[in-house]
PDB file of N, CA and C in Angstrom:
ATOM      1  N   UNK A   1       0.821  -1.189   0.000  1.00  0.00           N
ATOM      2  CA  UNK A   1       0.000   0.000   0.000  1.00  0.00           C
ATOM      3  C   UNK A   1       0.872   1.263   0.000  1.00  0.00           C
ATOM      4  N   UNK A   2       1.830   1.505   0.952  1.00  0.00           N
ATOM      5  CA  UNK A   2       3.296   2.727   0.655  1.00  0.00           C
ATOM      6  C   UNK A   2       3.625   2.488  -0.578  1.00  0.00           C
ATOM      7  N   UNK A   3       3.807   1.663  -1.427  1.00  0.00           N
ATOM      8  CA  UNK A   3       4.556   1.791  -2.643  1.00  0.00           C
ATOM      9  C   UNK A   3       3.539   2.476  -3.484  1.00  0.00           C
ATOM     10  N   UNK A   4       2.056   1.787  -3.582  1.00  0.00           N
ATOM     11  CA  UNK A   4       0.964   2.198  -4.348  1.00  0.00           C
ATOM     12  C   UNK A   4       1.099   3.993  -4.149  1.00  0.00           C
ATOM     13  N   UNK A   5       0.715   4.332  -2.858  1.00  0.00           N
ATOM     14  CA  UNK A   5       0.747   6.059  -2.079  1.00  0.00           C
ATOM     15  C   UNK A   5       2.370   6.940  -2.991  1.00  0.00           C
ATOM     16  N   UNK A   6       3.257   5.879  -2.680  1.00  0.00           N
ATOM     17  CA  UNK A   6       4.441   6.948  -3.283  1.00  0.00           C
ATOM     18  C   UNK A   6       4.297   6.715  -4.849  1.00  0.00           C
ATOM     19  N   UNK A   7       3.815   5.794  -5.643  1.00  0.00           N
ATOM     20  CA  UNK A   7       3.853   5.672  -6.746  1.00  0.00           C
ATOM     21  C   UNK A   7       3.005   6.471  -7.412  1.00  0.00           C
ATOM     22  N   UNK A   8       1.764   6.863  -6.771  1.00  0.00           N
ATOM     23  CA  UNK A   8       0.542   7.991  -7.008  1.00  0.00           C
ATOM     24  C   UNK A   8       1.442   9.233  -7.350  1.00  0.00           C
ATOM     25  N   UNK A   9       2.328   9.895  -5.724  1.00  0.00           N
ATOM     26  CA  UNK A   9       2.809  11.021  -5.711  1.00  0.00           C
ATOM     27  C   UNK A   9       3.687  11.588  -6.628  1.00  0.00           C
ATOM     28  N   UNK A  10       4.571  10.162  -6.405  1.00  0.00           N
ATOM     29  CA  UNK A  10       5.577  10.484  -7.970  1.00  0.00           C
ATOM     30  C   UNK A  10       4.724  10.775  -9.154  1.00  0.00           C
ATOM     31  N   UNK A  11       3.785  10.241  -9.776  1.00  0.00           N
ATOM     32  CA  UNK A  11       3.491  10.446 -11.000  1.00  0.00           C
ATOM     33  C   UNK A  11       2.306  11.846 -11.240  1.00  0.00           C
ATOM     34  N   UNK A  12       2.116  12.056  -9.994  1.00  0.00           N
ATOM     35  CA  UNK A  12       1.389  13.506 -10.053  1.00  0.00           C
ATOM     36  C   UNK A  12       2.084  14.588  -9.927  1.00  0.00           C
ATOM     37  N   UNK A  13       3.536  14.741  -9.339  1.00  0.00           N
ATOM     38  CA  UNK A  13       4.554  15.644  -9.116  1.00  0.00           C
ATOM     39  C   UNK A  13       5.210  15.164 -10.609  1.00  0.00           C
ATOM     40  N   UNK A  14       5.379  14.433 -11.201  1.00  0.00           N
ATOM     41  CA  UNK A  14       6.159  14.307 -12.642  1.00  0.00           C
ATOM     42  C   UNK A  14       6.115  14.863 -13.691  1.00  0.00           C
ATOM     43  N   UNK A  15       4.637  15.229 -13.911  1.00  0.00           N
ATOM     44  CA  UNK A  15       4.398  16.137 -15.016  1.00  0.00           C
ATOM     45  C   UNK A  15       3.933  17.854 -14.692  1.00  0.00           C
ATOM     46  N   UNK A  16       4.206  17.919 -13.622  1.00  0.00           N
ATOM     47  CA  UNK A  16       3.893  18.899 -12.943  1.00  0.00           C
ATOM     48  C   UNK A  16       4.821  20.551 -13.663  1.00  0.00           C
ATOM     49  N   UNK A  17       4.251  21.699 -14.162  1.00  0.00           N
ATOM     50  CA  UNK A  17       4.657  22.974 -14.828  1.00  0.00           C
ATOM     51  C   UNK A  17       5.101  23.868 -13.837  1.00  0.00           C
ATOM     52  N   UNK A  18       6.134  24.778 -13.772  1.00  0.00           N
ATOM     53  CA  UNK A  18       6.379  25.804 -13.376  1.00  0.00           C
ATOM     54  C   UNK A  18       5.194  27.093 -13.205  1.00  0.00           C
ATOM     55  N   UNK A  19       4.655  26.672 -14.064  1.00  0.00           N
ATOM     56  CA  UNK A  19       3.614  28.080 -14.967  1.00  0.00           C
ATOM     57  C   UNK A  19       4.333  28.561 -15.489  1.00  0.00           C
ATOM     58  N   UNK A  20       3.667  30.140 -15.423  1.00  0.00           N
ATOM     59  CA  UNK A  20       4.721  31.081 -16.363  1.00  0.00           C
ATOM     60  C   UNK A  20       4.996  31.783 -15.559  1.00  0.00           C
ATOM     61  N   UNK A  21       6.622  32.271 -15.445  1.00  0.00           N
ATOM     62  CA  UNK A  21       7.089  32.824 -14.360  1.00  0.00           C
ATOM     63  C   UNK A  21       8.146  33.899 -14.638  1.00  0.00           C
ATOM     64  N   UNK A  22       7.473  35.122 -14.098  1.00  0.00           N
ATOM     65  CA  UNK A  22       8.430  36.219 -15.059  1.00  0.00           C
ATOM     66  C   UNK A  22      10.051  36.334 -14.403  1.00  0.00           C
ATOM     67  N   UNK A  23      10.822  36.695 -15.427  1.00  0.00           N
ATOM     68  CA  UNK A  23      12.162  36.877 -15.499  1.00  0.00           C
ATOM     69  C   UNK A  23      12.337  38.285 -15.324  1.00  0.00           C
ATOM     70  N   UNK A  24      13.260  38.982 -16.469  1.00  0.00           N
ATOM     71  CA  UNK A  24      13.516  40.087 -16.682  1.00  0.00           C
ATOM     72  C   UNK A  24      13.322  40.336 -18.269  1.00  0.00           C
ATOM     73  N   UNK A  25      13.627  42.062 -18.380  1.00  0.00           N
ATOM     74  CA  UNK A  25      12.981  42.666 -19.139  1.00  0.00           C
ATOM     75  C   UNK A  25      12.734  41.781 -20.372  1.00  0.00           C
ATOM     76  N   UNK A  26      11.239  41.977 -19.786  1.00  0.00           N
ATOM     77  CA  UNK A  26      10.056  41.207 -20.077  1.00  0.00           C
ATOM     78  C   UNK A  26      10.174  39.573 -20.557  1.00  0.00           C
ATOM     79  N   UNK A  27      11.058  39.111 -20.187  1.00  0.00           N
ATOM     80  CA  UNK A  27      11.335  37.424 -20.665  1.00  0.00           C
ATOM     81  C   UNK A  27      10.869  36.636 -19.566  1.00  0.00           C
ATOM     82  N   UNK A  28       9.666  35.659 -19.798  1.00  0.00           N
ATOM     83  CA  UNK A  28       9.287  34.590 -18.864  1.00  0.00           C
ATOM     84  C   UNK A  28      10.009  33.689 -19.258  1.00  0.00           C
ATOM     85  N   UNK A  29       9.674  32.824 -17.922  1.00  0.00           N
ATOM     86  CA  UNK A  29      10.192  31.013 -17.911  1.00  0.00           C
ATOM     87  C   UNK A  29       9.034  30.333 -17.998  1.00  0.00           C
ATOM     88  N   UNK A  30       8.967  29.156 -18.387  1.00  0.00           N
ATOM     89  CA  UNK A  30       8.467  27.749 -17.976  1.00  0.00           C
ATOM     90  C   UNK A  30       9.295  26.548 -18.151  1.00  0.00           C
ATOM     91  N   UNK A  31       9.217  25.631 -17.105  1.00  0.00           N
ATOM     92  CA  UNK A  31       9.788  24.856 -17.149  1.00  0.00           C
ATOM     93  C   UNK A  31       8.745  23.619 -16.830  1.00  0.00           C
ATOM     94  N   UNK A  32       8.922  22.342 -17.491  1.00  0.00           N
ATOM     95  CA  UNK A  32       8.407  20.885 -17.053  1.00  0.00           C
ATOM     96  C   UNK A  32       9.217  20.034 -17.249  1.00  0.00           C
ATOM     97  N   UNK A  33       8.380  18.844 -16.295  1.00  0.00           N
ATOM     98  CA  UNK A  33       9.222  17.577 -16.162  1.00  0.00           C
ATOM     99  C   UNK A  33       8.668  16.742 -16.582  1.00  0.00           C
ATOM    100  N   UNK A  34       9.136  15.495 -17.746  1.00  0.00           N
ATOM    101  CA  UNK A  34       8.139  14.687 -18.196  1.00  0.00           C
ATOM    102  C   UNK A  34       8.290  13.563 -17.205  1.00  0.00           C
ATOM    103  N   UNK A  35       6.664  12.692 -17.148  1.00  0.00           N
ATOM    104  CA  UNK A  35       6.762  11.452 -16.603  1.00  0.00           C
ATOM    105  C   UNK A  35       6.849  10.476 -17.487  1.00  0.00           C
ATOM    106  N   UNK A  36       7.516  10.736 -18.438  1.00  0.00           N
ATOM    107  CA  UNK A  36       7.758   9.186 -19.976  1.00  0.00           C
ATOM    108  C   UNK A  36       9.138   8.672 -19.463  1.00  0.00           C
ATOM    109  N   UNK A  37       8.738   7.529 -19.585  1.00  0.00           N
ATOM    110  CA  UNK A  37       9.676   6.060 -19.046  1.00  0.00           C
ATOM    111  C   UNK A  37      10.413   6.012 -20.494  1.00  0.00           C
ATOM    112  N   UNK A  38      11.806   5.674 -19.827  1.00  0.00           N
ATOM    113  CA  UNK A  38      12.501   5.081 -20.912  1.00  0.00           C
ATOM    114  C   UNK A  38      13.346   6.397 -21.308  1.00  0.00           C
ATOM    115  N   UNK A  39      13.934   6.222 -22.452  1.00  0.00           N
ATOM    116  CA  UNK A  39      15.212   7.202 -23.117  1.00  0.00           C
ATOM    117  C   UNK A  39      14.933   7.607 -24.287  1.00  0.00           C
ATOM    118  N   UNK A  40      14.395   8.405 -24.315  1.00  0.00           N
ATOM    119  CA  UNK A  40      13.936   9.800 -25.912  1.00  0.00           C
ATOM    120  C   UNK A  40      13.682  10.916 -24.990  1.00  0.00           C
ATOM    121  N   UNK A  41      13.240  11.890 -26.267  1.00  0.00           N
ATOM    122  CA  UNK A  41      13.305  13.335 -26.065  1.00  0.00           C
ATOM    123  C   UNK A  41      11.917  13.024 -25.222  1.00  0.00           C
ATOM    124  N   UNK A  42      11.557  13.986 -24.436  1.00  0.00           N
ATOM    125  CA  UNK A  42       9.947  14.457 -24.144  1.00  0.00           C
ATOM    126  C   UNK A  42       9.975  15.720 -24.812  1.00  0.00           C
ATOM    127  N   UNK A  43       9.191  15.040 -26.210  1.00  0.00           N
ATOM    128  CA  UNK A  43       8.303  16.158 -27.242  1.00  0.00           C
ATOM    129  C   UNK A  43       6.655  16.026 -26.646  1.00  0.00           C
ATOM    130  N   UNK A  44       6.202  15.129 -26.482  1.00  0.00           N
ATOM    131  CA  UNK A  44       4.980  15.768 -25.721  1.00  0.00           C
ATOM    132  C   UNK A  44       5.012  16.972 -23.997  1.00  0.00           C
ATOM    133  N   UNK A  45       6.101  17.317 -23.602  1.00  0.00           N
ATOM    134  CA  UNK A  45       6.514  17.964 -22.713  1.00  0.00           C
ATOM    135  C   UNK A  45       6.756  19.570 -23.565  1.00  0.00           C
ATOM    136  N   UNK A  46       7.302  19.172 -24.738  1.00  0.00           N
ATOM    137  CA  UNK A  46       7.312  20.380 -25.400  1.00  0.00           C
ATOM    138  C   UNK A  46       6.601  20.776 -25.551  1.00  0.00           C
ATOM    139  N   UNK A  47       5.789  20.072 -26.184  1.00  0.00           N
ATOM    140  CA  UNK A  47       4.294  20.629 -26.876  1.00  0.00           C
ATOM    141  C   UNK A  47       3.389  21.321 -26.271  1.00  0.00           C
ATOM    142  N   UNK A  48       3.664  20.810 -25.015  1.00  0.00           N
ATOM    143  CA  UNK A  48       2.932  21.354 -23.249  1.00  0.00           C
ATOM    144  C   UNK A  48       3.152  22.994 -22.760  1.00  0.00           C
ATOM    145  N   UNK A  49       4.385  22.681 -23.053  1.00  0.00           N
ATOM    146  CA  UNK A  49       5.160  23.967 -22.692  1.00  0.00           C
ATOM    147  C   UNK A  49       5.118  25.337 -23.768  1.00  0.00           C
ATOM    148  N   UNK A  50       5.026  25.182 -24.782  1.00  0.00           N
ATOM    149  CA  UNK A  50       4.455  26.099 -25.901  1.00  0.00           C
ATOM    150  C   UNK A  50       3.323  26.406 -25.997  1.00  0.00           C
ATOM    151  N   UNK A  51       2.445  24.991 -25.727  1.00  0.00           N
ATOM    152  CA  UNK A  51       1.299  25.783 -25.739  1.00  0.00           C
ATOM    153  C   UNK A  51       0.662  26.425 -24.677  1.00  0.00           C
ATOM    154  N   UNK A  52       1.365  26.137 -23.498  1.00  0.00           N
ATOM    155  CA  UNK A  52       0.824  27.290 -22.085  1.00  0.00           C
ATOM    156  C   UNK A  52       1.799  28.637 -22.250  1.00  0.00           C
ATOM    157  N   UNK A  53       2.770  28.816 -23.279  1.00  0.00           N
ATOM    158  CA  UNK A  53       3.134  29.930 -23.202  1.00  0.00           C
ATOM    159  C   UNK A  53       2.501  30.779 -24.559  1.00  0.00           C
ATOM    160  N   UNK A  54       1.836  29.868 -25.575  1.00  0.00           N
ATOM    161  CA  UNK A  54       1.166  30.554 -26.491  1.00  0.00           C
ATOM    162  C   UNK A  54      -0.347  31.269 -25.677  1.00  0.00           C
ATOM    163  N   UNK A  55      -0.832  30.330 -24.927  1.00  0.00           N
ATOM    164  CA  UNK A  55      -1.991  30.934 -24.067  1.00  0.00           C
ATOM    165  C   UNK A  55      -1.673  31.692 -23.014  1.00  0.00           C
ATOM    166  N   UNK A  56      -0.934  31.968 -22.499  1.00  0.00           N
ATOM    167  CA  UNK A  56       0.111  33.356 -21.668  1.00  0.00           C
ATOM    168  C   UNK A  56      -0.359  34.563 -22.845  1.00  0.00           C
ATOM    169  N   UNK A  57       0.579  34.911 -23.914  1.00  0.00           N
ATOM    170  CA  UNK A  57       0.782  35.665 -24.400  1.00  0.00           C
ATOM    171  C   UNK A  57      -0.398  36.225 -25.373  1.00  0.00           C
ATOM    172  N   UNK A  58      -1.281  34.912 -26.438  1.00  0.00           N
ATOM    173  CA  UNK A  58      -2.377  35.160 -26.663  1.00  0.00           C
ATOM    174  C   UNK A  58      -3.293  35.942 -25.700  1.00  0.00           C
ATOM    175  N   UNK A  59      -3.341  36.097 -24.451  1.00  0.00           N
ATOM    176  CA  UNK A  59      -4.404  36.955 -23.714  1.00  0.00           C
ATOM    177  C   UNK A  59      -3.832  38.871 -24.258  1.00  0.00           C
ATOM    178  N   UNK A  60      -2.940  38.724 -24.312  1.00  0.00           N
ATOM    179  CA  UNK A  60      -2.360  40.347 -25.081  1.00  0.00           C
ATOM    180  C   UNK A  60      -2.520  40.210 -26.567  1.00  0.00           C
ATOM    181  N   UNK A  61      -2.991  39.715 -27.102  1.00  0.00           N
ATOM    182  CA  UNK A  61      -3.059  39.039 -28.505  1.00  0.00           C
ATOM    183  C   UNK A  61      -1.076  39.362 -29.409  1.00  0.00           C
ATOM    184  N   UNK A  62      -0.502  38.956 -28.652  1.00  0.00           N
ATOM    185  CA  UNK A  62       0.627  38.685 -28.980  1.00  0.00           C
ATOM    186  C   UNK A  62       1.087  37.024 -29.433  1.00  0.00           C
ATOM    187  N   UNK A  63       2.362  36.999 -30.045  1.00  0.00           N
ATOM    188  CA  UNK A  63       3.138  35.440 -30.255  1.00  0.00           C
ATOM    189  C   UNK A  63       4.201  35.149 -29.289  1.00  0.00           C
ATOM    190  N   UNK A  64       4.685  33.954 -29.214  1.00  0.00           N
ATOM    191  CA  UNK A  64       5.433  33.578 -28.463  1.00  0.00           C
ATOM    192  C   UNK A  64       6.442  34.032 -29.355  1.00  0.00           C
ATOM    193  N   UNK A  65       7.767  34.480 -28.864  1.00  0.00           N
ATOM    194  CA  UNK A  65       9.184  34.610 -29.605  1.00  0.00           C
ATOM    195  C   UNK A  65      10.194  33.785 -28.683  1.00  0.00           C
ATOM    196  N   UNK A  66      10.692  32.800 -29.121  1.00  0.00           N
ATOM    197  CA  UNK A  66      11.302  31.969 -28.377  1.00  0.00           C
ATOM    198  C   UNK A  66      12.788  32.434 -27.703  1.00  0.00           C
ATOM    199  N   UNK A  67      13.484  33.021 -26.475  1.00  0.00           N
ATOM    200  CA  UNK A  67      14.722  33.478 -26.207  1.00  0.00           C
ATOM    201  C   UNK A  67      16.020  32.036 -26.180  1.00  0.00           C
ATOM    202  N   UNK A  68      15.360  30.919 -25.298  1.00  0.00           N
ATOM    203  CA  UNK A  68      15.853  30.212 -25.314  1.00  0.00           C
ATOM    204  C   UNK A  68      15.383  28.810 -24.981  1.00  0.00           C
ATOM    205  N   UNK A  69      15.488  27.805 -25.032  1.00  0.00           N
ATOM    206  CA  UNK A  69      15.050  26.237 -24.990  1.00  0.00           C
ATOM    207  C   UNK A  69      16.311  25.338 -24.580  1.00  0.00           C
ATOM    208  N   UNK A  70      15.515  25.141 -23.532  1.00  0.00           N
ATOM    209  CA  UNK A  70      16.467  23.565 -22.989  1.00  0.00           C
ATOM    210  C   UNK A  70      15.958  22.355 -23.079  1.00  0.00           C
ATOM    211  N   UNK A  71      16.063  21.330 -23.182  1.00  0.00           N
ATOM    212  CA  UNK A  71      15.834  19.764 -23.310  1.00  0.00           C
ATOM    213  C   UNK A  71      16.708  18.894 -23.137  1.00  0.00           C
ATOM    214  N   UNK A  72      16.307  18.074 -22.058  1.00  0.00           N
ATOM    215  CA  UNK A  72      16.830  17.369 -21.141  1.00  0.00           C
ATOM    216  C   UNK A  72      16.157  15.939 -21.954  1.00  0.00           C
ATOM    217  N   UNK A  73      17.044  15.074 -22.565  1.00  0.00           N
ATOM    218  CA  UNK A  73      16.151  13.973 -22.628  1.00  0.00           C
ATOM    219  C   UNK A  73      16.086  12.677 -21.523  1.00  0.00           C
ATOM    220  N   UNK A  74      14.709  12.036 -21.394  1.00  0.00           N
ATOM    221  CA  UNK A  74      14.902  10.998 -20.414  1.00  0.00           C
ATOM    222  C   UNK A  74      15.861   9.814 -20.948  1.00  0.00           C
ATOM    223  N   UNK A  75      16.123   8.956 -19.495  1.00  0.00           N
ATOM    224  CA  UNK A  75      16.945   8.319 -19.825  1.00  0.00           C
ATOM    225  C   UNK A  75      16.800   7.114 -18.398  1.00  0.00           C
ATOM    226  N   UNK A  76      17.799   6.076 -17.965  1.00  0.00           N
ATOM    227  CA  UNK A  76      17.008   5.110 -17.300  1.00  0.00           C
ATOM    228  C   UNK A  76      16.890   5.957 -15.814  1.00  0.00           C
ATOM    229  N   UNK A  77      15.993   5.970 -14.920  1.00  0.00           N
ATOM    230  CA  UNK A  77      15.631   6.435 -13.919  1.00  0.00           C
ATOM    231  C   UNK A  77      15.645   7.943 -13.579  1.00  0.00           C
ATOM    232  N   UNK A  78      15.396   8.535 -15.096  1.00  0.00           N
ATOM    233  CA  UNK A  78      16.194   9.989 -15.064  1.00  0.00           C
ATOM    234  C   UNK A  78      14.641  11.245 -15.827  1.00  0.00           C
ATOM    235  N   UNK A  79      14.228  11.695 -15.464  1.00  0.00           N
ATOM    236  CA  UNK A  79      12.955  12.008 -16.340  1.00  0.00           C
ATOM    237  C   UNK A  79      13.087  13.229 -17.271  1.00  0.00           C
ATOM    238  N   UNK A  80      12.643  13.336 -18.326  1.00  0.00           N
ATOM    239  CA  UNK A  80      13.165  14.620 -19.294  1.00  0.00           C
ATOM    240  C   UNK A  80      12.700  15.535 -18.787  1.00  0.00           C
ATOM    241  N   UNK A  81      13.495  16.716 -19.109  1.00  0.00           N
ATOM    242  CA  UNK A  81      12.743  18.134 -18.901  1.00  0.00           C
ATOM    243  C   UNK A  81      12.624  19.138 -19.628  1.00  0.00           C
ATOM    244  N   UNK A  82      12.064  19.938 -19.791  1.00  0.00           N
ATOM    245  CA  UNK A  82      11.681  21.202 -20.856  1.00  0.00           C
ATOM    246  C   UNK A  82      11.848  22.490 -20.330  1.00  0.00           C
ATOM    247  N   UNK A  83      12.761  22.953 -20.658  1.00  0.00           N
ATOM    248  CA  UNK A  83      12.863  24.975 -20.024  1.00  0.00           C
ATOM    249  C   UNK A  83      12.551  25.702 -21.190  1.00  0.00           C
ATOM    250  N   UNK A  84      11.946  26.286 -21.143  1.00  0.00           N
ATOM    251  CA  UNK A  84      11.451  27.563 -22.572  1.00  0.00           C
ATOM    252  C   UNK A  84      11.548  28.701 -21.776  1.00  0.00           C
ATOM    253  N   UNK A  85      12.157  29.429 -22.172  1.00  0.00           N
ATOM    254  CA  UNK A  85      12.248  31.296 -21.732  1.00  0.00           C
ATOM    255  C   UNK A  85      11.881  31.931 -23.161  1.00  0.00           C
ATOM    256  N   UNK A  86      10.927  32.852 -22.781  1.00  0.00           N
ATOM    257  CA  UNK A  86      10.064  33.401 -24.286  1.00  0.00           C
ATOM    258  C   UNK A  86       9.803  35.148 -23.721  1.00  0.00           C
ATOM    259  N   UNK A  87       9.154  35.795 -25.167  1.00  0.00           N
ATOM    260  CA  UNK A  87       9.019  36.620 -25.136  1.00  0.00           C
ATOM    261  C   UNK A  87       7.387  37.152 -25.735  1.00  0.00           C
ATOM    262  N   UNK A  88       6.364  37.696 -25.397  1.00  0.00           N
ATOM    263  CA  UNK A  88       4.941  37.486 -26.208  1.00  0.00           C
ATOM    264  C   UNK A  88       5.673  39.297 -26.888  1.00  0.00           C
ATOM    265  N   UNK A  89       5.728  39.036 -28.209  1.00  0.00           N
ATOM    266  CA  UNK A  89       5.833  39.880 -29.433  1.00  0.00           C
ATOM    267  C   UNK A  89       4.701  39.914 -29.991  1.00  0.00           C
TER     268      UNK A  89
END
């Protein structure tokens, strides 16, 4: 039953977003962590992450302009991660 309880927690803290979290002049972050098993990129983590920063910036009817992107791919016991720092232009 502890393994079941920590196995819940882990996988609800795994995919879990930063939000959008402002930086400096005017550049936000987001960052996520994928919960995909195994060793590839997390492109569905990407996909995640663009599109909560396209819906950030869409409320100003602006675009995302990308500053910078990190990707972490998973690997054995290791979970991918996604950093996007953007700009709504």
């Amino acid at each position: 039953m502890r393994y079941i309880f920590a196995l819940s927690v882990l996988l609800l803290t795994a995919c879990s977003s930063t939000g959008v979290v402002p930086m400096d002049d005017s550049v936000f972050m987001i960052a996520q962590r994928s919960a995909q098993v195994g060793f590839g990129p997390p492109d569905g983590v990407k996909a995640d992450v663009y599109k909560e920063a396209n819906a950030f910036c869409s409320k100003t009817d602006q675009k995302v302009e990308t500053v910078k992107l990190d990707i972490t791919d998973s690997g054995f016991a290791k979970p991918g991660n996604v950093s996007l720092e953007f700009r709504c232009k």
